[in-house]
PDB file of N, CA and C in Angstrom:
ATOM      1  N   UNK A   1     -54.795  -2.649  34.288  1.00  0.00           N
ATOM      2  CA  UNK A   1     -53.600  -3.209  34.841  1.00  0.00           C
ATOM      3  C   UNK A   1     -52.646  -2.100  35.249  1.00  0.00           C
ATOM      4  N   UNK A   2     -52.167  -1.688  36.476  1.00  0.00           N
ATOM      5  CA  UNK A   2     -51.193  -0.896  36.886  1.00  0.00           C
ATOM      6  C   UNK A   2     -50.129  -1.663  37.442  1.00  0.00           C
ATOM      7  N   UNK A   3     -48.952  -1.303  36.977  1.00  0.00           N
ATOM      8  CA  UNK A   3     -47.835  -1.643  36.673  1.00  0.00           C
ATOM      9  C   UNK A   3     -46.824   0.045  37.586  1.00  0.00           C
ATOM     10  N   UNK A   4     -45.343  -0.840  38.385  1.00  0.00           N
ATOM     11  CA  UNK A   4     -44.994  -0.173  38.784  1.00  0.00           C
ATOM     12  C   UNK A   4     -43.349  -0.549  38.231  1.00  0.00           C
ATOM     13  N   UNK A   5     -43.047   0.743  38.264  1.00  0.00           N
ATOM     14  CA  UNK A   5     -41.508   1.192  38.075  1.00  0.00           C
ATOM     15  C   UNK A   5     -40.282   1.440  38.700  1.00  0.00           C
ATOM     16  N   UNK A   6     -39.651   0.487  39.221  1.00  0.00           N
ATOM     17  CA  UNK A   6     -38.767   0.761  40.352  1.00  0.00           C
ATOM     18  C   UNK A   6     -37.485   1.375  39.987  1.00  0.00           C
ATOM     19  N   UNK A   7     -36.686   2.148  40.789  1.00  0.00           N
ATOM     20  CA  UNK A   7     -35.455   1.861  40.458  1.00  0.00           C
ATOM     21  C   UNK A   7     -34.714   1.994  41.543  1.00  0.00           C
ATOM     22  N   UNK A   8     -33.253   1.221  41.483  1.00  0.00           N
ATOM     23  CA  UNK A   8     -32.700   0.868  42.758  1.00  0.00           C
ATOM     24  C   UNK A   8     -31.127   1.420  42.830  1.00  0.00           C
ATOM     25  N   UNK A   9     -30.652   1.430  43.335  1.00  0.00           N
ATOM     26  CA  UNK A   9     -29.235   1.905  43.663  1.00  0.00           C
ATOM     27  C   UNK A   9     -28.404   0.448  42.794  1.00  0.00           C
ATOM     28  N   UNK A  10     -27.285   1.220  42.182  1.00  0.00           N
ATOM     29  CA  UNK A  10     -26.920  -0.030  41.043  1.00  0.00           C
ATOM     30  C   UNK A  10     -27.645   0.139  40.428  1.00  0.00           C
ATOM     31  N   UNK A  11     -28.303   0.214  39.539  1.00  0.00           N
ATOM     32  CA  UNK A  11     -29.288  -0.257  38.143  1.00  0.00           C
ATOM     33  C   UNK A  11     -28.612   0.863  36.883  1.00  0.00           C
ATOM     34  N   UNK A  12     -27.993   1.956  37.813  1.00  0.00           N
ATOM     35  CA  UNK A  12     -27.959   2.783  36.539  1.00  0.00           C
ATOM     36  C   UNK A  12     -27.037   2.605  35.169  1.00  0.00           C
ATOM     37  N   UNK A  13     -26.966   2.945  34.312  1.00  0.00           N
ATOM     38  CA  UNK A  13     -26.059   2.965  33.071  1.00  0.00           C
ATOM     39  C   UNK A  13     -25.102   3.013  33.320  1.00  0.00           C
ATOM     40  N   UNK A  14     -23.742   2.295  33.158  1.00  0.00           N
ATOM     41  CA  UNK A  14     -22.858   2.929  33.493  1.00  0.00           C
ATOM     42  C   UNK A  14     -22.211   3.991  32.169  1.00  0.00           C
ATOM     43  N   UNK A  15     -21.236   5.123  32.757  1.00  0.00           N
ATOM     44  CA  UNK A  15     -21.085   6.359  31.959  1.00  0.00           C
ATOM     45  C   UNK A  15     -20.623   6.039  30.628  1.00  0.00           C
ATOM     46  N   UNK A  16     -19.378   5.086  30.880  1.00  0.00           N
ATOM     47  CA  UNK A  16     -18.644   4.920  29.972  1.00  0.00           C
ATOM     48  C   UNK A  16     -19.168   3.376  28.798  1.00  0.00           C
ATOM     49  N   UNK A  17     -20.370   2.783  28.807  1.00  0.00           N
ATOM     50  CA  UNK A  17     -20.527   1.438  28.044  1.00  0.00           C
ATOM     51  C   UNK A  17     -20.651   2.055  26.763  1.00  0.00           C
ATOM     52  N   UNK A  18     -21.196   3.459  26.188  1.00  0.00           N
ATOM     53  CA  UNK A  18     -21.033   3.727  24.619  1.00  0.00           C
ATOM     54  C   UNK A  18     -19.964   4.152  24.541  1.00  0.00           C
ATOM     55  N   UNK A  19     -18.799   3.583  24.864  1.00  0.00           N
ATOM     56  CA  UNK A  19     -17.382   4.744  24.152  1.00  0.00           C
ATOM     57  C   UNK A  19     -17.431   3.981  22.975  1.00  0.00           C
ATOM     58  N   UNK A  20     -16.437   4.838  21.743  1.00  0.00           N
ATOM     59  CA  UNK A  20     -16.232   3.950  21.239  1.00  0.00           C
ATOM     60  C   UNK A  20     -14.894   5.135  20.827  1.00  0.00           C
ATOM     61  N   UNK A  21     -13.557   3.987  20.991  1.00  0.00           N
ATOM     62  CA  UNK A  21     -12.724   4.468  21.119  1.00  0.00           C
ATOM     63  C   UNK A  21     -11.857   4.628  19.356  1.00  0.00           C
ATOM     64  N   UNK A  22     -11.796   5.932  18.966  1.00  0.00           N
ATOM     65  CA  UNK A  22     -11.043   5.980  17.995  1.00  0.00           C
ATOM     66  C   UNK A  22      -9.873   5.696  17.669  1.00  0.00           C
ATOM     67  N   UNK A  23      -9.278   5.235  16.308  1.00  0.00           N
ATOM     68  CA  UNK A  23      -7.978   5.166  16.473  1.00  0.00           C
ATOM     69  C   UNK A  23      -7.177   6.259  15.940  1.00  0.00           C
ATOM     70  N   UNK A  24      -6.313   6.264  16.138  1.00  0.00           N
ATOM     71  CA  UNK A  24      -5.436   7.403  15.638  1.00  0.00           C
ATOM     72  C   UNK A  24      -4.687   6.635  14.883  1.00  0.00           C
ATOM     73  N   UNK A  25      -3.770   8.464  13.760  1.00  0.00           N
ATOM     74  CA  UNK A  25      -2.864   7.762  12.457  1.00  0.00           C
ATOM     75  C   UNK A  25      -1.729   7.734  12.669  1.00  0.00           C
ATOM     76  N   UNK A  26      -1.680   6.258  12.082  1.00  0.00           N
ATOM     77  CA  UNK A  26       0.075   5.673  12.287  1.00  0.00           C
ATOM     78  C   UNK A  26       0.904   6.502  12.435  1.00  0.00           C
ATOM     79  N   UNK A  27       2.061   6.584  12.745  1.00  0.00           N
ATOM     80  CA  UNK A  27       3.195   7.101  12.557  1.00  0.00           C
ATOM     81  C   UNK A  27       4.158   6.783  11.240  1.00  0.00           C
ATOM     82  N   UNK A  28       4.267   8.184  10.626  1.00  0.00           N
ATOM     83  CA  UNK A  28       4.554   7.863   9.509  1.00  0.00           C
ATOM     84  C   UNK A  28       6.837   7.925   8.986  1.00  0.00           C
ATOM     85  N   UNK A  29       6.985   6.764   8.266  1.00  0.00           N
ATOM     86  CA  UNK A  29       8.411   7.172   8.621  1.00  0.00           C
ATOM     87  C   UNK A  29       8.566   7.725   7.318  1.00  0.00           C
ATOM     88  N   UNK A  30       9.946   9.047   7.543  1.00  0.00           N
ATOM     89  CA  UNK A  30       9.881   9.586   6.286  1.00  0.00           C
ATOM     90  C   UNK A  30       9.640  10.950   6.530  1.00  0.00           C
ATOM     91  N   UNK A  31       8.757  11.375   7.323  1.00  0.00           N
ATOM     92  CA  UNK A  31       7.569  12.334   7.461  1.00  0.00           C
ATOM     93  C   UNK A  31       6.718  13.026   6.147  1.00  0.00           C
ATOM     94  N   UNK A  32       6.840  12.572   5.078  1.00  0.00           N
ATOM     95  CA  UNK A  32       5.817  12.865   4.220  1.00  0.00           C
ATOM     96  C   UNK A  32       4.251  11.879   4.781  1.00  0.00           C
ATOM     97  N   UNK A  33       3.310  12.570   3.912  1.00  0.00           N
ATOM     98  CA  UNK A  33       2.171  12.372   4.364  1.00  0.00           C
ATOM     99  C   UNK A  33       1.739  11.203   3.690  1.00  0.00           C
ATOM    100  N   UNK A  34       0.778  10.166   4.223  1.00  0.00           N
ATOM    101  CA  UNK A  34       0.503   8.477   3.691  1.00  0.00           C
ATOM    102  C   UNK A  34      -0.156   8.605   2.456  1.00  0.00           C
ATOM    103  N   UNK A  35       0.451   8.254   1.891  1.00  0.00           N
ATOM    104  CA  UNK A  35      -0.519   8.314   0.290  1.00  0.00           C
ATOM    105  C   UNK A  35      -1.414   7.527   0.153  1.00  0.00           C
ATOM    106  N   UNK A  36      -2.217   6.036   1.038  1.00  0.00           N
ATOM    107  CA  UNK A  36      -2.994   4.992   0.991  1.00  0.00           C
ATOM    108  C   UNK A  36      -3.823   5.332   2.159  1.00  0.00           C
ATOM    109  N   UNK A  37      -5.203   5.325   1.712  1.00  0.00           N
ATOM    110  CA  UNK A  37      -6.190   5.093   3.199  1.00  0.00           C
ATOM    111  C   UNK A  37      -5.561   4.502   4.077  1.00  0.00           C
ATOM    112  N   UNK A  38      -5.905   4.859   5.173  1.00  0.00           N
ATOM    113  CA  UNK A  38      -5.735   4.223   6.632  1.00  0.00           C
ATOM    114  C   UNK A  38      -6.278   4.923   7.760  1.00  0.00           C
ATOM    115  N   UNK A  39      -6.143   3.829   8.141  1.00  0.00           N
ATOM    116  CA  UNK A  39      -7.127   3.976   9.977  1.00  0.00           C
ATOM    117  C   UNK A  39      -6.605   5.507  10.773  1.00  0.00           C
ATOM    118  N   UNK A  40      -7.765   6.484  11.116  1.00  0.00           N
ATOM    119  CA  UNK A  40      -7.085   7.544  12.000  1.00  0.00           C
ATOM    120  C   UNK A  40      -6.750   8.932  10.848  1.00  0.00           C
ATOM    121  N   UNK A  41      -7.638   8.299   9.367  1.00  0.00           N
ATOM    122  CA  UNK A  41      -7.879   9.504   8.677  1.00  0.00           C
ATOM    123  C   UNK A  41      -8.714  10.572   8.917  1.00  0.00           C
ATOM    124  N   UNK A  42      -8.926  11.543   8.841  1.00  0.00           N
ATOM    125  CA  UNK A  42     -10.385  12.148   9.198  1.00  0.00           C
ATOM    126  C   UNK A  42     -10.998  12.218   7.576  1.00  0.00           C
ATOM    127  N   UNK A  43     -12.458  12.306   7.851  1.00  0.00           N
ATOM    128  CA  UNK A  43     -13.285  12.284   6.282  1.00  0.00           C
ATOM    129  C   UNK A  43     -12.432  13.761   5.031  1.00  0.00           C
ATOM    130  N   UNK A  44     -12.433  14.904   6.001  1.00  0.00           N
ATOM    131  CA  UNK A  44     -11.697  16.369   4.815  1.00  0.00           C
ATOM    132  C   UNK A  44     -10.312  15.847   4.113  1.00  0.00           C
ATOM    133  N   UNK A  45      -9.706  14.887   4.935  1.00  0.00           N
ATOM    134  CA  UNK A  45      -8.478  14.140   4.624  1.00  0.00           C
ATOM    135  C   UNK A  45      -8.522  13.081   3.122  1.00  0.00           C
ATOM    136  N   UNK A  46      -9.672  12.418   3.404  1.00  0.00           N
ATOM    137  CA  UNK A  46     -10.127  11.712   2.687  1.00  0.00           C
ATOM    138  C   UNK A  46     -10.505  12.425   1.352  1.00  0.00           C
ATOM    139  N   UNK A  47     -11.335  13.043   1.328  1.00  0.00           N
ATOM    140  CA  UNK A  47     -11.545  14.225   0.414  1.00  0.00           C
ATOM    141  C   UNK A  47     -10.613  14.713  -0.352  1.00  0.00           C
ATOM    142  N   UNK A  48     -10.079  15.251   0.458  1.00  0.00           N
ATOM    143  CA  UNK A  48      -8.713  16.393  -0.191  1.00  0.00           C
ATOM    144  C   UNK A  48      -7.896  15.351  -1.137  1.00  0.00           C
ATOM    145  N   UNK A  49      -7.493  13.821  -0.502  1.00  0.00           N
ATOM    146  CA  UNK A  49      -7.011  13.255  -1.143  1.00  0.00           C
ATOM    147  C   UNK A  49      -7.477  12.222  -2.307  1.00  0.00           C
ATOM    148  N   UNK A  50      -8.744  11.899  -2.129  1.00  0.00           N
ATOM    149  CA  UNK A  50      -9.782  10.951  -3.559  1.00  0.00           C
ATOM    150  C   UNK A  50     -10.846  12.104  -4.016  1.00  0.00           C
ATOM    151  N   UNK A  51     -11.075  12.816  -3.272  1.00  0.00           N
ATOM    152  CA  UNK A  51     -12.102  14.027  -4.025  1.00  0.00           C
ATOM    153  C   UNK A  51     -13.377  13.281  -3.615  1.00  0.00           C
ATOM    154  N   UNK A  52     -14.199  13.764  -3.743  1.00  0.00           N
ATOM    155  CA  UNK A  52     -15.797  13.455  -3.592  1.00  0.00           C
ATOM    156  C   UNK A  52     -16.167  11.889  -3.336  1.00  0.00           C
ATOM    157  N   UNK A  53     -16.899  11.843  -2.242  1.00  0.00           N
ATOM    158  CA  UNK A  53     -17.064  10.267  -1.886  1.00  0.00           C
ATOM    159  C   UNK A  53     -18.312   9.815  -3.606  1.00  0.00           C
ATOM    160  N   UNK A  54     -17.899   8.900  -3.979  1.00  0.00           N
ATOM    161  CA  UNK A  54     -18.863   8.377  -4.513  1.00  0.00           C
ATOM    162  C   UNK A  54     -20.338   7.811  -4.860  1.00  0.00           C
ATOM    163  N   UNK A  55     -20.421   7.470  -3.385  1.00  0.00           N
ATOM    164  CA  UNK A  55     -21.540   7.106  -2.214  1.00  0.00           C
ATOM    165  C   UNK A  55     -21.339   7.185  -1.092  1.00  0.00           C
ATOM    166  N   UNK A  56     -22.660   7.686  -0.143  1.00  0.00           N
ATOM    167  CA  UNK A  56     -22.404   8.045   0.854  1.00  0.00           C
ATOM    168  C   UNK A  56     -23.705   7.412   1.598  1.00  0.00           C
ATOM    169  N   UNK A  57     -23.715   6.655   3.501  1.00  0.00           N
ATOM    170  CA  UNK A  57     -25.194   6.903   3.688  1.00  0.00           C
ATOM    171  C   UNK A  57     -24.445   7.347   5.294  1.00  0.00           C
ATOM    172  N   UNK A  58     -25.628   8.352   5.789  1.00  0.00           N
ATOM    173  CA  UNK A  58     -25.050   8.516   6.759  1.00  0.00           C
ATOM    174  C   UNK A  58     -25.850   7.940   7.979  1.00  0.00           C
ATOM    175  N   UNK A  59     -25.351   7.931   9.688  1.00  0.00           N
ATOM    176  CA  UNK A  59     -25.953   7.228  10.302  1.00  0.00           C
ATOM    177  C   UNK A  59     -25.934   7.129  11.938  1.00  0.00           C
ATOM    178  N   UNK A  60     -26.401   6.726  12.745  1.00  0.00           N
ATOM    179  CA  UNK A  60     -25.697   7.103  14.145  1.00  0.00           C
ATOM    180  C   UNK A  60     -25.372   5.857  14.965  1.00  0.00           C
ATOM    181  N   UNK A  61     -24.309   5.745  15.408  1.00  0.00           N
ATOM    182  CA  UNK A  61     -23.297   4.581  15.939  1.00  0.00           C
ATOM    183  C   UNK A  61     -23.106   5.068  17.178  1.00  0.00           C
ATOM    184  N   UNK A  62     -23.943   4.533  18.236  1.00  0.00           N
ATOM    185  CA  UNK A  62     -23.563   4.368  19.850  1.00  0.00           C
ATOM    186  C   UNK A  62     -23.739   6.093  20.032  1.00  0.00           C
ATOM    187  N   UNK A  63     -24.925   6.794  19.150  1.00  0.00           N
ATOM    188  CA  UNK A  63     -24.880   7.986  19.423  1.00  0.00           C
ATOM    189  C   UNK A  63     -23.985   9.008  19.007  1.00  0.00           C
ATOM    190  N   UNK A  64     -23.038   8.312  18.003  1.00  0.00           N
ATOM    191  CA  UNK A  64     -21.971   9.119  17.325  1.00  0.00           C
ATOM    192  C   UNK A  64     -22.427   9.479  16.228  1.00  0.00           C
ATOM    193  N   UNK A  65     -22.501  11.056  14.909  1.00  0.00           N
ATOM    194  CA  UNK A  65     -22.428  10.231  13.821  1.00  0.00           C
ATOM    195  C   UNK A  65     -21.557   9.419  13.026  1.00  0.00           C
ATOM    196  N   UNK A  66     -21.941   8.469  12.329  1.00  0.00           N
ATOM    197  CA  UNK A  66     -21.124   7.807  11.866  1.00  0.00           C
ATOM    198  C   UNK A  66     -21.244   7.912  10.154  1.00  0.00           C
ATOM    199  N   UNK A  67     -20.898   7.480   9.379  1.00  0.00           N
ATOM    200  CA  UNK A  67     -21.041   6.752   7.897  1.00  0.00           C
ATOM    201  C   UNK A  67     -20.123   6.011   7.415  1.00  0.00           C
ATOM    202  N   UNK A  68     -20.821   5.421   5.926  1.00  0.00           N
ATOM    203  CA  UNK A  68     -20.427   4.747   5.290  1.00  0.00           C
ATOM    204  C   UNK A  68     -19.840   4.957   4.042  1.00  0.00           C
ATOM    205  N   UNK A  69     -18.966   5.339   3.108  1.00  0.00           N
ATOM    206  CA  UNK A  69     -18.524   5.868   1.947  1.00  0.00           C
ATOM    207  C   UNK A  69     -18.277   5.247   1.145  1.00  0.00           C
ATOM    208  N   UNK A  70     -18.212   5.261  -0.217  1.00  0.00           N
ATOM    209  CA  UNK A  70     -17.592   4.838  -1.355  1.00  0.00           C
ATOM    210  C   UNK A  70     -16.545   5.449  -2.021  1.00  0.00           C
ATOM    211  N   UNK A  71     -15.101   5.653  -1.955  1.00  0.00           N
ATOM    212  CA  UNK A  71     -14.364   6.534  -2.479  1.00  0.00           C
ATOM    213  C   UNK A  71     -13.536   5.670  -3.738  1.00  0.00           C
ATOM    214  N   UNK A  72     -13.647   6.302  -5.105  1.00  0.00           N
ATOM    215  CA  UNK A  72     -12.479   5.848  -5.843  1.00  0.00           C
ATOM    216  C   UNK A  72     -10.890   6.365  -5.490  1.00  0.00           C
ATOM    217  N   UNK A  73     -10.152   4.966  -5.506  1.00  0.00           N
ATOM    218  CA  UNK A  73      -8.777   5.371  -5.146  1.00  0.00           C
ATOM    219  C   UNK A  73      -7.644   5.082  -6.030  1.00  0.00           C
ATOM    220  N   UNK A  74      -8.534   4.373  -7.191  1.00  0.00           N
ATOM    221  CA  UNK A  74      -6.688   4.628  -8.243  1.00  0.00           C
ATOM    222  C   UNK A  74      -7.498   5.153  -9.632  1.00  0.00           C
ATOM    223  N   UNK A  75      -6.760   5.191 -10.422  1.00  0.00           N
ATOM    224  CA  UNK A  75      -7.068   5.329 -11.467  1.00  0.00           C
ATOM    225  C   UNK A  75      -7.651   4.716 -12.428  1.00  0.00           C
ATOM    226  N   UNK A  76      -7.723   3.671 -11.951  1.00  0.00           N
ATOM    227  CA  UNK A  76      -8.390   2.594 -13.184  1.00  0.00           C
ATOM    228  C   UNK A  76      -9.656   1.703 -12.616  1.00  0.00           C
ATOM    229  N   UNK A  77     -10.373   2.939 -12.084  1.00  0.00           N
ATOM    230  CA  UNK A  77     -11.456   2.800 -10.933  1.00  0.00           C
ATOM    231  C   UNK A  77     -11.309   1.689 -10.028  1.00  0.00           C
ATOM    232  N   UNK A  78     -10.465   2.083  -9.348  1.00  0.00           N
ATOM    233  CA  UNK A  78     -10.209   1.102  -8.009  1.00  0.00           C
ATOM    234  C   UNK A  78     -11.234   2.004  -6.877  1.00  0.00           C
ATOM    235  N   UNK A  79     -11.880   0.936  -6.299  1.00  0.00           N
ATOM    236  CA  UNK A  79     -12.595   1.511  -5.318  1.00  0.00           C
ATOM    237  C   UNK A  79     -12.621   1.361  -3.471  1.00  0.00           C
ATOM    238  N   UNK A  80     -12.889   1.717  -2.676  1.00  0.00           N
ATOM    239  CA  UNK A  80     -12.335   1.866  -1.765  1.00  0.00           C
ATOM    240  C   UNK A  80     -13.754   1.787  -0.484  1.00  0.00           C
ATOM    241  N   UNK A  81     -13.904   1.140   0.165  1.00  0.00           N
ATOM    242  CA  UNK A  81     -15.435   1.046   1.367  1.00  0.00           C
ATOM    243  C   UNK A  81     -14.964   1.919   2.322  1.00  0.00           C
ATOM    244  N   UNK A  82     -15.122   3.217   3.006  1.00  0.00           N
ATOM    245  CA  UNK A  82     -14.381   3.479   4.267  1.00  0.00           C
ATOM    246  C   UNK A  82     -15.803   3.684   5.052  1.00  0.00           C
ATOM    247  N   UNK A  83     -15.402   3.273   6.581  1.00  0.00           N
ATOM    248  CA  UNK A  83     -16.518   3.839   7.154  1.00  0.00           C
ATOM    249  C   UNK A  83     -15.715   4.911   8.803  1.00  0.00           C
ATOM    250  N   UNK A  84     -16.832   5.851   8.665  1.00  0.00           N
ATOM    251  CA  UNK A  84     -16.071   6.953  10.024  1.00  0.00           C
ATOM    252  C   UNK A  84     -17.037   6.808  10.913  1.00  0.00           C
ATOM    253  N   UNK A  85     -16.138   7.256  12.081  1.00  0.00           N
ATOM    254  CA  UNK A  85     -17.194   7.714  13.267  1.00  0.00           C
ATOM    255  C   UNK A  85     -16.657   8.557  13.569  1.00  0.00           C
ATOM    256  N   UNK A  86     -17.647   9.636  13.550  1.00  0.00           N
ATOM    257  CA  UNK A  86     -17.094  10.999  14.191  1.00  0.00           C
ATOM    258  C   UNK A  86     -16.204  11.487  13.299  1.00  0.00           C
ATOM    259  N   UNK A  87     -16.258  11.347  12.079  1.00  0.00           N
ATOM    260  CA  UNK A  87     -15.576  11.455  10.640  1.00  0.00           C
ATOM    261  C   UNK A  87     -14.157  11.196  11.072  1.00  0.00           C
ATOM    262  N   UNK A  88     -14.132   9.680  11.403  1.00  0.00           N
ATOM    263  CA  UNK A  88     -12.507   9.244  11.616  1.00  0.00           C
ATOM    264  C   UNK A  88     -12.890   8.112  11.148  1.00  0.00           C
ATOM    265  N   UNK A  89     -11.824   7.658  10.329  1.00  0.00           N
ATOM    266  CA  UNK A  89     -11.598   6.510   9.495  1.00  0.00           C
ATOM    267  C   UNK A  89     -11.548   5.312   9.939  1.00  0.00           C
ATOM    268  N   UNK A  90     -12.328   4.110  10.660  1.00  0.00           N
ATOM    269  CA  UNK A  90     -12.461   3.120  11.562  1.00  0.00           C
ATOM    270  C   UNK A  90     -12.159   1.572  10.745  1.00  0.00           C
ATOM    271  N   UNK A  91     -12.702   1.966   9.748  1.00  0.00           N
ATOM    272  CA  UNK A  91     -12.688   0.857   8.539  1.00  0.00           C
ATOM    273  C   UNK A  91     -12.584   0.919   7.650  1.00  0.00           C
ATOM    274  N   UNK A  92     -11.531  -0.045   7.201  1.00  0.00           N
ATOM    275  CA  UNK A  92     -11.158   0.497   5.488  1.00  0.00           C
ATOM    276  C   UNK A  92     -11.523  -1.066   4.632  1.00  0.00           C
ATOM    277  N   UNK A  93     -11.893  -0.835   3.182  1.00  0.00           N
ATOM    278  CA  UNK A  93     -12.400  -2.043   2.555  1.00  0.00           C
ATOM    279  C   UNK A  93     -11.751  -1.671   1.227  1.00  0.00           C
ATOM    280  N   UNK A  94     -11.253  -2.987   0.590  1.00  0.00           N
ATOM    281  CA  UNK A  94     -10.560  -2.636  -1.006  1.00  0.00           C
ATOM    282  C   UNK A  94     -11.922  -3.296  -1.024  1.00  0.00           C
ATOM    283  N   UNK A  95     -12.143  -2.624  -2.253  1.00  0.00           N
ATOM    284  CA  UNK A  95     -13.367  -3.071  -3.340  1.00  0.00           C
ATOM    285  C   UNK A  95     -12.985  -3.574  -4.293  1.00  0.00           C
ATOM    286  N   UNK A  96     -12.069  -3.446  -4.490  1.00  0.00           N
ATOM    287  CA  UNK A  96     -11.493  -3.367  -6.060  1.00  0.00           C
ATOM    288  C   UNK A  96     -11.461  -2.640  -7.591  1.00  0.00           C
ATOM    289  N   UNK A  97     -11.834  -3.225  -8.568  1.00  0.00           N
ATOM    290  CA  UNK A  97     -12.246  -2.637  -9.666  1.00  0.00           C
ATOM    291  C   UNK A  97     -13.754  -2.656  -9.829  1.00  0.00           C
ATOM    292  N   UNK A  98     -14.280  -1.742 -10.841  1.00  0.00           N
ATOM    293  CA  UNK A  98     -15.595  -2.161 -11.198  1.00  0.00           C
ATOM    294  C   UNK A  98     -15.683  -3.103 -12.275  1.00  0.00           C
ATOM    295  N   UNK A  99     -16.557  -4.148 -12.244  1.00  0.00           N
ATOM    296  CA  UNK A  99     -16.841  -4.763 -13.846  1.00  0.00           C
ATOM    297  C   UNK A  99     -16.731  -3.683 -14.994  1.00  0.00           C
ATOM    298  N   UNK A 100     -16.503  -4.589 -16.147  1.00  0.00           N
ATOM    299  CA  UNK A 100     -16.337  -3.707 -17.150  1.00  0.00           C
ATOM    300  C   UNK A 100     -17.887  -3.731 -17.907  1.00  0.00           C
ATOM    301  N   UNK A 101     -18.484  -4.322 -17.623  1.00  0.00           N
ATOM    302  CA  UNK A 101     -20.168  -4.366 -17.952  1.00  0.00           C
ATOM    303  C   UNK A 101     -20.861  -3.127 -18.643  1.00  0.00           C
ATOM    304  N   UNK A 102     -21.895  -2.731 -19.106  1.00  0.00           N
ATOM    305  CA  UNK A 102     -22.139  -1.691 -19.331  1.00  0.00           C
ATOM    306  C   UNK A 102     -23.276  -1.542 -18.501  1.00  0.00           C
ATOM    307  N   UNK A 103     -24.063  -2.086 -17.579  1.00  0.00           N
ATOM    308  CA  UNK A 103     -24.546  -1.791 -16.779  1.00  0.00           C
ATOM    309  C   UNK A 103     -23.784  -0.897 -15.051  1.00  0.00           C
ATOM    310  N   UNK A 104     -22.737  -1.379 -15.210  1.00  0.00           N
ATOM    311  CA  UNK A 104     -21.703  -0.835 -14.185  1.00  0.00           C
ATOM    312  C   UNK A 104     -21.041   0.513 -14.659  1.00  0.00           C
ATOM    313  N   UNK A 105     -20.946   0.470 -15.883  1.00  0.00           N
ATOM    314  CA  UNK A 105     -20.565   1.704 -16.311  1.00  0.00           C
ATOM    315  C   UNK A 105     -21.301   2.812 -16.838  1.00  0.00           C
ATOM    316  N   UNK A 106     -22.954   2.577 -16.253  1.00  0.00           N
ATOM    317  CA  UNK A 106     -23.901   3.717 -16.257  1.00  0.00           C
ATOM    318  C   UNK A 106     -24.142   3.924 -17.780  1.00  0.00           C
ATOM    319  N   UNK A 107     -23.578   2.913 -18.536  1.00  0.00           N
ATOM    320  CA  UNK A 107     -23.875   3.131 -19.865  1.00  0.00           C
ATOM    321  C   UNK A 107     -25.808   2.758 -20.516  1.00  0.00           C
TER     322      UNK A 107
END
């Protein structure tokens, strides 16, 4: 079976259908720096301020990389879902606490 491949004027990709447009961080009043996740963080930001993601998977989004994180954010293991693209903060998730279980607590 031979099979043919055309291509025509119009057909192509257009440039711009993978953008994916980041957001940037609020404007903050006060000018001290946001003490709560939010949209338009970058990931070193994230870091600097919860320390070491908890979990991590990483991944590629429209050709970007992207991931997914687990960061603790209070003290009484409050936990936190963020996900980046292009290590910018796109989505933020309260998790909440962990059970007090001893299976949750790696015990």
């Amino acid at each position: 079976m031979d099979r043919v491949v055309a291509r025509a004027a119009g057909r192509g990709v257009p440039a711009d259908l993978f953008v994916v447009d980041l957001p940037s961080p609020p404007e903050v009043k006060g000018g001290g720096p946001m003490s709560a996740p939010h949209l338009g963080m970058t990931a070193s930001d994230m870091e600097q301020t919860y320390g070491a993601a908890k979990f991590r998977v990483d991944y590629i989004f429209n050709g970007q990389p992207a991931s997914r994180a687990v960061f603790e954010i209070g003290p009484k293991g409050t936990f936190a879902g963020i996900t980046f693209v292009d290590s910018v903060v796109t989505e933020f998730e309260n998790l909440g606490r962990t059970p007090d279980g001893a299976p949750f607590q790696g015990l």
